[in-house]
Protein backbone atom coordinates (compact mmCIF):
# COMPACT_ATOMS: atom_id res chain seq x y z
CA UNK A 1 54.48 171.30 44.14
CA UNK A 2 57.14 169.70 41.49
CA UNK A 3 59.83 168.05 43.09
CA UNK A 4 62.61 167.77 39.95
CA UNK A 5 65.62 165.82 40.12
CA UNK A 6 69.40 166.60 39.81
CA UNK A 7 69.19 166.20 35.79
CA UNK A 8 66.60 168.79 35.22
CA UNK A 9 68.27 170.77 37.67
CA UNK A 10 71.40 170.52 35.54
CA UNK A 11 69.16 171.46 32.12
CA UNK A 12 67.44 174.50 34.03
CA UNK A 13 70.66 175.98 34.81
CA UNK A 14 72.73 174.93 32.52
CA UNK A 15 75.22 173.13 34.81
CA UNK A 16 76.75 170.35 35.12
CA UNK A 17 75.45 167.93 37.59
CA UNK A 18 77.79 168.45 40.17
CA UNK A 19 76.93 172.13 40.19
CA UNK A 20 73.52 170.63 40.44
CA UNK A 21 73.65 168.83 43.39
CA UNK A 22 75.10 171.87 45.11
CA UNK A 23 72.35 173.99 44.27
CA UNK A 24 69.41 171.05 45.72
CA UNK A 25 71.67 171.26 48.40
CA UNK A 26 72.04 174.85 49.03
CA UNK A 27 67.94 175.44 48.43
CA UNK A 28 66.92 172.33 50.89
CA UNK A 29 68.77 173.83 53.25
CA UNK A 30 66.81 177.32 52.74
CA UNK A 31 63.56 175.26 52.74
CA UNK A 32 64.92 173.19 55.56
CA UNK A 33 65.59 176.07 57.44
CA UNK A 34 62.25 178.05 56.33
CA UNK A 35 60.57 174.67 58.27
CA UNK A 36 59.74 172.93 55.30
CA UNK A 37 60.60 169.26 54.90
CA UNK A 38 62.73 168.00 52.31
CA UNK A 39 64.30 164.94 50.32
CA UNK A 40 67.23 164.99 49.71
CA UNK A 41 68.46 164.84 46.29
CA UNK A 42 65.40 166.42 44.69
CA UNK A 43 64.36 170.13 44.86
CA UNK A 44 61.09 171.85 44.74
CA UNK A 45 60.88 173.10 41.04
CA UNK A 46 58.76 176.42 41.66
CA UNK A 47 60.74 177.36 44.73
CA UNK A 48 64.21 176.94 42.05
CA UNK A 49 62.82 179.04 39.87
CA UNK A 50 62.24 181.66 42.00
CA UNK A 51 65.31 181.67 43.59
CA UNK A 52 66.71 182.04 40.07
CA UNK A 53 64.20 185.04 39.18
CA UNK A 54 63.25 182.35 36.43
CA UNK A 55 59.48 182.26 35.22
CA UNK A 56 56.01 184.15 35.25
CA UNK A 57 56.21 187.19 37.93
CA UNK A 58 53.08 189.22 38.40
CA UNK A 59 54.44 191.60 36.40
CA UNK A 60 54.52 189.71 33.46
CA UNK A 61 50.96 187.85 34.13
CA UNK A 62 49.29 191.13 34.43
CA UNK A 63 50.61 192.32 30.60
């Protein structure tokens, strides 16, 4: 697990960092309410990504 801060947030999305700080905020509180601790102000990178449909999907490993 990567937690990423709200500058590479910003760069993943390509938003500025208030926009940022809303999305850690918005995904925390899916983690938060999934029962998964978090800290605020930083965001679990893999769990971004997929909420984004960003990265590797099964799909694509298996090709």
């Amino acid at each position: 697990m990567t937690l990423i801060k709200v500058d590479e947030v910003a760069k993943i999305c390509n938003v500025k960092q208030q926009t940022a700080y809303a999305l850690i905020a918005k995904i925390n509180k899916e983690m938060e309410e999934k029962g998964y601790l978090v800290i605020k102000g930083r965001v679990n990178k893999e769990y971004l990504l997929k909420r984004f449909g960003i990265g590797e999907t099964k799909e694509d490993a298996s090709n």
